[in-house]
Protein backbone atom coordinates (compact mmCIF):
# COMPACT_ATOMS: atom_id res chain seq x y z
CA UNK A 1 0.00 0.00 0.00
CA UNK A 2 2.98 2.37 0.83
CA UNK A 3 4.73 1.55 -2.27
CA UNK A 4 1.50 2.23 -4.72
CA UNK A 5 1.01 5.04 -2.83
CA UNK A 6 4.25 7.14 -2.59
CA UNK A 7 5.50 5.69 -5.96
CA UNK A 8 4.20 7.98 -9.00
CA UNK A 9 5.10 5.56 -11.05
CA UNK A 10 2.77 3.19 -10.11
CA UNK A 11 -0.12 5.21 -10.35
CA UNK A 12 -2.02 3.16 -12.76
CA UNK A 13 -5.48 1.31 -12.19
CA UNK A 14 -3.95 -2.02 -11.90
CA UNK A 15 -2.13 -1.01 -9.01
CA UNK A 16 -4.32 1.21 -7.81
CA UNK A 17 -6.89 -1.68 -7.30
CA UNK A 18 -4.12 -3.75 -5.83
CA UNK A 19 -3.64 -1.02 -3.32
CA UNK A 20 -7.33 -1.24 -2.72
CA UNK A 21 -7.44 -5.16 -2.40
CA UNK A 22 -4.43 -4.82 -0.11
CA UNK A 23 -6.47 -2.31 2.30
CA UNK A 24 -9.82 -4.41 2.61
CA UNK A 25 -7.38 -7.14 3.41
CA UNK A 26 -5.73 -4.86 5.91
CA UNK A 27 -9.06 -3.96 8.10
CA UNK A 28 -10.36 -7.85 8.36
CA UNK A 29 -6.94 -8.99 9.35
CA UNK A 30 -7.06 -5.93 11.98
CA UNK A 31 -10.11 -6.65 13.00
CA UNK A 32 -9.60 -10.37 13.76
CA UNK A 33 -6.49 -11.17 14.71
CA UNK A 34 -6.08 -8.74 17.51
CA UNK A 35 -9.32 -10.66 19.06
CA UNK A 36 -7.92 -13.83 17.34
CA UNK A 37 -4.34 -13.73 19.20
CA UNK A 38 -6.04 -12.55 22.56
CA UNK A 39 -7.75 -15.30 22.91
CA UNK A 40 -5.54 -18.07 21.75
CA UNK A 41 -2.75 -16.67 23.88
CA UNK A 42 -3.88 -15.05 26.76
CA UNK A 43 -7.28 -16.61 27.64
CA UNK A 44 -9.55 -13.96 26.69
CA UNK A 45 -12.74 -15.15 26.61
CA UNK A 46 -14.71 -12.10 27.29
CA UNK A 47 -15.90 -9.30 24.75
CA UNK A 48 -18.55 -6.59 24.97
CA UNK A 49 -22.10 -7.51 23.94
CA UNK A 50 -22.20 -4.44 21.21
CA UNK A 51 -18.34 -4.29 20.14
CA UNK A 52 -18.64 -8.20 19.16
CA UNK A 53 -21.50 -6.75 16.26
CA UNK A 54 -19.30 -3.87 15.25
CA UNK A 55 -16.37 -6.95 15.05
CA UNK A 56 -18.64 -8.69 12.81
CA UNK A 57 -19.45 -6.04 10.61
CA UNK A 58 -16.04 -5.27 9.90
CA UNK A 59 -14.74 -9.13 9.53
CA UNK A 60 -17.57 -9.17 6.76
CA UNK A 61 -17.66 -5.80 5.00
CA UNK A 62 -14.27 -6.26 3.60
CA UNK A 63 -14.45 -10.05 2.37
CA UNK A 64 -17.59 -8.75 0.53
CA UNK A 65 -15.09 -5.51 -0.63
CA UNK A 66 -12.74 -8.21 -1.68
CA UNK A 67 -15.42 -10.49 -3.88
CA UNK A 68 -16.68 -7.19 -5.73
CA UNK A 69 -13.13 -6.00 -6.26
CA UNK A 70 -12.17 -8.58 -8.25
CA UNK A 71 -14.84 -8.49 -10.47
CA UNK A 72 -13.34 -4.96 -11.42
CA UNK A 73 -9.96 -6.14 -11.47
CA UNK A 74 -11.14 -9.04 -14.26
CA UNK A 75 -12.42 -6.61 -16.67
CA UNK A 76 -9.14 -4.75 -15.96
CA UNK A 77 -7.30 -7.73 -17.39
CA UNK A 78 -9.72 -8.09 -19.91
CA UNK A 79 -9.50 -4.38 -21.14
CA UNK A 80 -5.98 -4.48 -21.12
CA UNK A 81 -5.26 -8.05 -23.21
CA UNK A 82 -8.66 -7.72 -25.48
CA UNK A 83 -8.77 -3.93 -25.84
CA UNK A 84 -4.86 -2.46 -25.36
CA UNK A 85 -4.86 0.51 -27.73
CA UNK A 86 -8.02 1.94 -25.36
CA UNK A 87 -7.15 0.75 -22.40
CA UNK A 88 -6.37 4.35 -21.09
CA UNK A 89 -9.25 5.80 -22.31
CA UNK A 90 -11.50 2.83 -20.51
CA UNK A 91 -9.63 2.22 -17.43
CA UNK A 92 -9.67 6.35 -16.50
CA UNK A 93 -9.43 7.60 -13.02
CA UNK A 94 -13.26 8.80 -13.39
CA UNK A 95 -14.57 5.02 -13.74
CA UNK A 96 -12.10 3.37 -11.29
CA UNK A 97 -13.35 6.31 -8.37
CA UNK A 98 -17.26 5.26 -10.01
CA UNK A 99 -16.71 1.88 -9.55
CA UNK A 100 -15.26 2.23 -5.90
CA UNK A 101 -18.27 3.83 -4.96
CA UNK A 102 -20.37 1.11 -6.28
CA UNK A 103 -18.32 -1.54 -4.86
CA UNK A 104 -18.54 0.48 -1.19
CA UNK A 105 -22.44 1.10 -1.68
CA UNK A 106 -23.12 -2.86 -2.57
CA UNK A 107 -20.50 -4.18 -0.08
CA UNK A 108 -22.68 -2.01 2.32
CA UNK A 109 -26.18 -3.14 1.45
CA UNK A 110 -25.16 -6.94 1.60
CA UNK A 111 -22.76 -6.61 4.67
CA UNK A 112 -24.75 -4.00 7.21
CA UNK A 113 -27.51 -6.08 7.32
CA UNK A 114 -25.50 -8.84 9.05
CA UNK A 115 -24.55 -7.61 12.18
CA UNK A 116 -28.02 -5.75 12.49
CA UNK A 117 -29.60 -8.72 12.12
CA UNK A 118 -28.06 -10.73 15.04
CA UNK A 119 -28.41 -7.52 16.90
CA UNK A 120 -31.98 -7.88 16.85
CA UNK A 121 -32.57 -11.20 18.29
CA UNK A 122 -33.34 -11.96 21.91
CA UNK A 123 -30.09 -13.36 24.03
CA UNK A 124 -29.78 -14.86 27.22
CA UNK A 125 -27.70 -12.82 30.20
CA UNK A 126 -24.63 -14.79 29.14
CA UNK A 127 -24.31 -16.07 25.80
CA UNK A 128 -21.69 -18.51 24.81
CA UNK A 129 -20.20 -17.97 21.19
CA UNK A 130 -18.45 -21.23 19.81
CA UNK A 131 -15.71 -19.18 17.97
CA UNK A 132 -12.32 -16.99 18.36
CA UNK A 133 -14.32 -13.99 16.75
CA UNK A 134 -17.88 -12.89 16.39
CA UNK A 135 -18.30 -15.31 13.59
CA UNK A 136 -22.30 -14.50 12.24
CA UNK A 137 -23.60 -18.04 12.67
CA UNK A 138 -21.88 -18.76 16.08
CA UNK A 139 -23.32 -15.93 17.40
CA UNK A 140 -26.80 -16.41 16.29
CA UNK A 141 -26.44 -20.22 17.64
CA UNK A 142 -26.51 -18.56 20.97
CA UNK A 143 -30.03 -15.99 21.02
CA UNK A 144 -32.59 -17.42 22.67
CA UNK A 145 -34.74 -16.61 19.92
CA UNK A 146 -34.18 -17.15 15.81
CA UNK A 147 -36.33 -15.39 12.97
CA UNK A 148 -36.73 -16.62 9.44
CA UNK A 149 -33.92 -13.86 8.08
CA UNK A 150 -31.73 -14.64 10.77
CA UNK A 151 -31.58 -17.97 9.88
CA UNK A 152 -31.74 -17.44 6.07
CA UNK A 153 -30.10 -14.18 5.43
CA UNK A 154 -26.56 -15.07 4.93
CA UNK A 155 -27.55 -18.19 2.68
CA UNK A 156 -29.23 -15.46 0.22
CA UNK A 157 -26.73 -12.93 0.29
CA UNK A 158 -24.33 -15.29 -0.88
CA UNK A 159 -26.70 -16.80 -3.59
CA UNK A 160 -26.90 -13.17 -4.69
CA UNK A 161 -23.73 -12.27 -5.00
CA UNK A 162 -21.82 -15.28 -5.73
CA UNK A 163 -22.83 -16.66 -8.97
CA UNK A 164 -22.98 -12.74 -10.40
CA UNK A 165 -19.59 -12.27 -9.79
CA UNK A 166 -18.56 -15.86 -10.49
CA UNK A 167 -20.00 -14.98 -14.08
CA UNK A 168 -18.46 -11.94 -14.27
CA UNK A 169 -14.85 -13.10 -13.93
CA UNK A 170 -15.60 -16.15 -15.94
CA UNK A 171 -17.08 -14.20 -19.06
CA UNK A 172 -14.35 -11.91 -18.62
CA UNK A 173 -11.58 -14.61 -18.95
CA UNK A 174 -13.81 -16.51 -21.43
CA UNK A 175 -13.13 -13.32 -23.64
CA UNK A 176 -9.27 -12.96 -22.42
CA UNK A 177 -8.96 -17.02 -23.45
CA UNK A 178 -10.43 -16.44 -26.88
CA UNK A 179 -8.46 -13.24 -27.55
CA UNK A 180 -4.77 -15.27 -26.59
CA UNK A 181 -6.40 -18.38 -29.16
CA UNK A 182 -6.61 -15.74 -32.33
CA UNK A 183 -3.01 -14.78 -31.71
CA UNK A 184 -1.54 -18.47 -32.05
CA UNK A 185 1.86 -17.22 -30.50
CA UNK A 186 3.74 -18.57 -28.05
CA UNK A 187 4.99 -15.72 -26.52
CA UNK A 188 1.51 -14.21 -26.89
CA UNK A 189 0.37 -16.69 -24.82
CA UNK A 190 2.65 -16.62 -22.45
CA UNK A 191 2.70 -12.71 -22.25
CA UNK A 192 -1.24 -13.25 -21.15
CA UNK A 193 -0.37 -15.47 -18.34
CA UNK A 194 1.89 -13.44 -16.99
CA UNK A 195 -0.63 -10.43 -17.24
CA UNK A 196 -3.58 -12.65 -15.24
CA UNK A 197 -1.81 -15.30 -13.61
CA UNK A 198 -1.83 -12.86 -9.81
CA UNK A 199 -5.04 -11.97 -10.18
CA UNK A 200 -5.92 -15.94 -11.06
CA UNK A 201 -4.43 -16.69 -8.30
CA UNK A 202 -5.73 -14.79 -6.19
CA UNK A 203 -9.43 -15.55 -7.21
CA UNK A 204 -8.68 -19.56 -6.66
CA UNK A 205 -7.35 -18.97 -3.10
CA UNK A 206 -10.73 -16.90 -1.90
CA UNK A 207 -13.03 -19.18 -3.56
CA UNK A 208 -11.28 -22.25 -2.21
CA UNK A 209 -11.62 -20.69 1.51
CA UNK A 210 -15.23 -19.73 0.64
CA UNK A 211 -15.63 -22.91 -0.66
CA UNK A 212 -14.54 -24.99 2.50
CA UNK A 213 -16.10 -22.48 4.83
CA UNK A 214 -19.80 -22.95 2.81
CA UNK A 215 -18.99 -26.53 2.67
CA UNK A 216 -18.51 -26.78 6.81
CA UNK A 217 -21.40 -24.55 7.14
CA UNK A 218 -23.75 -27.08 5.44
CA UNK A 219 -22.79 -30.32 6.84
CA UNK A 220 -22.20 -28.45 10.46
CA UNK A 221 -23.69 -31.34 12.14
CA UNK A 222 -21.10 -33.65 10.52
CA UNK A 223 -18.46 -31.17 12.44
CA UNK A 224 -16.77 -30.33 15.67
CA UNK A 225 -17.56 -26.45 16.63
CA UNK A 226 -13.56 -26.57 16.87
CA UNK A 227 -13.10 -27.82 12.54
CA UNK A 228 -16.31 -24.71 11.99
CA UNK A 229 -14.33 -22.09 13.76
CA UNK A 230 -10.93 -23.32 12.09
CA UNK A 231 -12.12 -22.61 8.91
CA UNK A 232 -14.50 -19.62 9.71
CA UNK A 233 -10.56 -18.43 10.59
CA UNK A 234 -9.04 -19.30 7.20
CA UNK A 235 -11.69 -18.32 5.12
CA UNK A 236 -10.68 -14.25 6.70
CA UNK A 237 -6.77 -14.85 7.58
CA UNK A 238 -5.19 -16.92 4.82
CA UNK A 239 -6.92 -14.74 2.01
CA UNK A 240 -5.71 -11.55 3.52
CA UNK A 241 -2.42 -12.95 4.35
CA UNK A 242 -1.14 -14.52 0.56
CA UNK A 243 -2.51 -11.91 -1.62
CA UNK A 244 -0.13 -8.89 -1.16
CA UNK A 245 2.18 -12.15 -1.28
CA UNK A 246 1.17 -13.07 -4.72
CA UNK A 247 0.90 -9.52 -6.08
CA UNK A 248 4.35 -8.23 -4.43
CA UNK A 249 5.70 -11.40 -6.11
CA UNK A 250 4.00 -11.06 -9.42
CA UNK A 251 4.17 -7.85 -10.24
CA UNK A 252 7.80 -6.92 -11.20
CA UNK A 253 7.06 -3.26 -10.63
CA UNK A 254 5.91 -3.34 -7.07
CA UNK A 255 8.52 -5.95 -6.19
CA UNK A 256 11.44 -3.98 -7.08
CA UNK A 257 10.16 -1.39 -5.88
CA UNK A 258 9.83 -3.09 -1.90
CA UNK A 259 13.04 -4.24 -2.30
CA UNK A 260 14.42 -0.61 -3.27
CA UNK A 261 12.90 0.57 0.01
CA UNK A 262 14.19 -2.60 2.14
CA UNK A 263 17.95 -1.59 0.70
CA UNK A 264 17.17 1.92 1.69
CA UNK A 265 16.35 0.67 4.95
């Protein structure tokens, strides 16, 4: 984030969305693993009724950030192997701040309800929560009382947004795959899996967490609370931790320039 910020020279909307993807991973790993190392080592079992909701809000809000973001970051790809000689006058500063806004306004309307929503319900004088953090469903395990949305909401809000984006960044890589097939050049090819492979990866490692962590949800009964709150954990930290990983890697640009400011150091 430093480096894309600072660095003028860097200042274009592929790394100006990395810089973006590498803040939303920033305030969920803030967010959790201060509560997250607490507990684990020094036996803190005990948070405030209302801070736990404000927790949960921001644990969600930026993994829904993260899903919309790479939507945007897809059709960057796309305009910039399909479309090159107009790539600057697509991918302008205007549409990259509109589609921020969007992304913040949506990632709002999906995630805000969440922690309302367990806010609402009825809980005992001490409530139990089967977690490290004020995972959604752990915490609603523990009201005394359940309502149809409380129960269903997070189930809908991730048949909403799921398949839209997954359709999004497979149409746009449809188109990318087709573009690198009318080439027929080796280097051609190779030149466009240098341009996507980061941002492939990247999408593979959060729907493989988001796979396992849907895929625990469902068979829950089949489960330990212990396995659930593992991966409830690795769906937010592993995510958050490999991507500036596999973009400072990637990228050539950003990586030399964190290793200019390590010599400088």
């Amino acid at each position: 984030m430093t480096t894309v910020i600072r660095e003028a020279s860097v200042h274009e909307p592929m790394y100006i969305l990395i810089c973006i993807l590498a803040a939303a991973d920033f305030v969920s790993g803030v967010t959790l693993l201060p509560s997250l190392l607490a507990t684990l080592w020094f036996g803190a079992h005990v948070i405030p009724f209302d801070v736990c909701f404000i927790q949960m809000f921001f644990v969600y809000f930026p993994t829904v950030i993260e899903s919309s973001l790479l939507v945007l970051m897809a059709y960057d790809r796309y305009v910039a192997v399909c479309k090159p000689l107009q790539y600057t006058s697509i991918m302008t500063n205007a549409f990259l701040f509109k589609g921020c806004v969007f992304i913040i306004i949506r990632s709002l309307c999906f995630a805000m309800p969440i922690p309302v929503i367990a806010r609402m319900l009825t809980y005992c004088n001490k409530c139990t929560v089967n977690n490290v953090f004020c995972e959604y469903f752990a915490v609603i395990n523990s009201a005394c009382t359940h309502t149809f949305m409380s129960d269903n909401y997070m189930t809908i809000a991730l048949f909403l947004l799921s398949p839209f984006d997954t359709f999004l960044i497979g149409l746009s890589y449809y188109m990318i795959i087709i573009a690198a097939i009318k080439l027929r050049s080796q280097e051609a090819y190779k030149k466009v899996f240098s341009t996507c492979s980061s941002h492939l990866f990247v999408i593979l490692i959060l729907y493989l967490f988001s796979a396992l962590y849907v895929l625990v949800f469902i068979f829950e009964n089949r489960f330990s609370s212990h396995i659930h709150a593992f991966f409830s954990v690795l769906y937010i930290v592993v995510p958050s931790a490999l991507n500036p990983i596999i973009y400072g890697m990637k990228s050539k640009e950003i990586r030399l320039l964190v290793i200019k400011y390590f010599k400088k150091v």
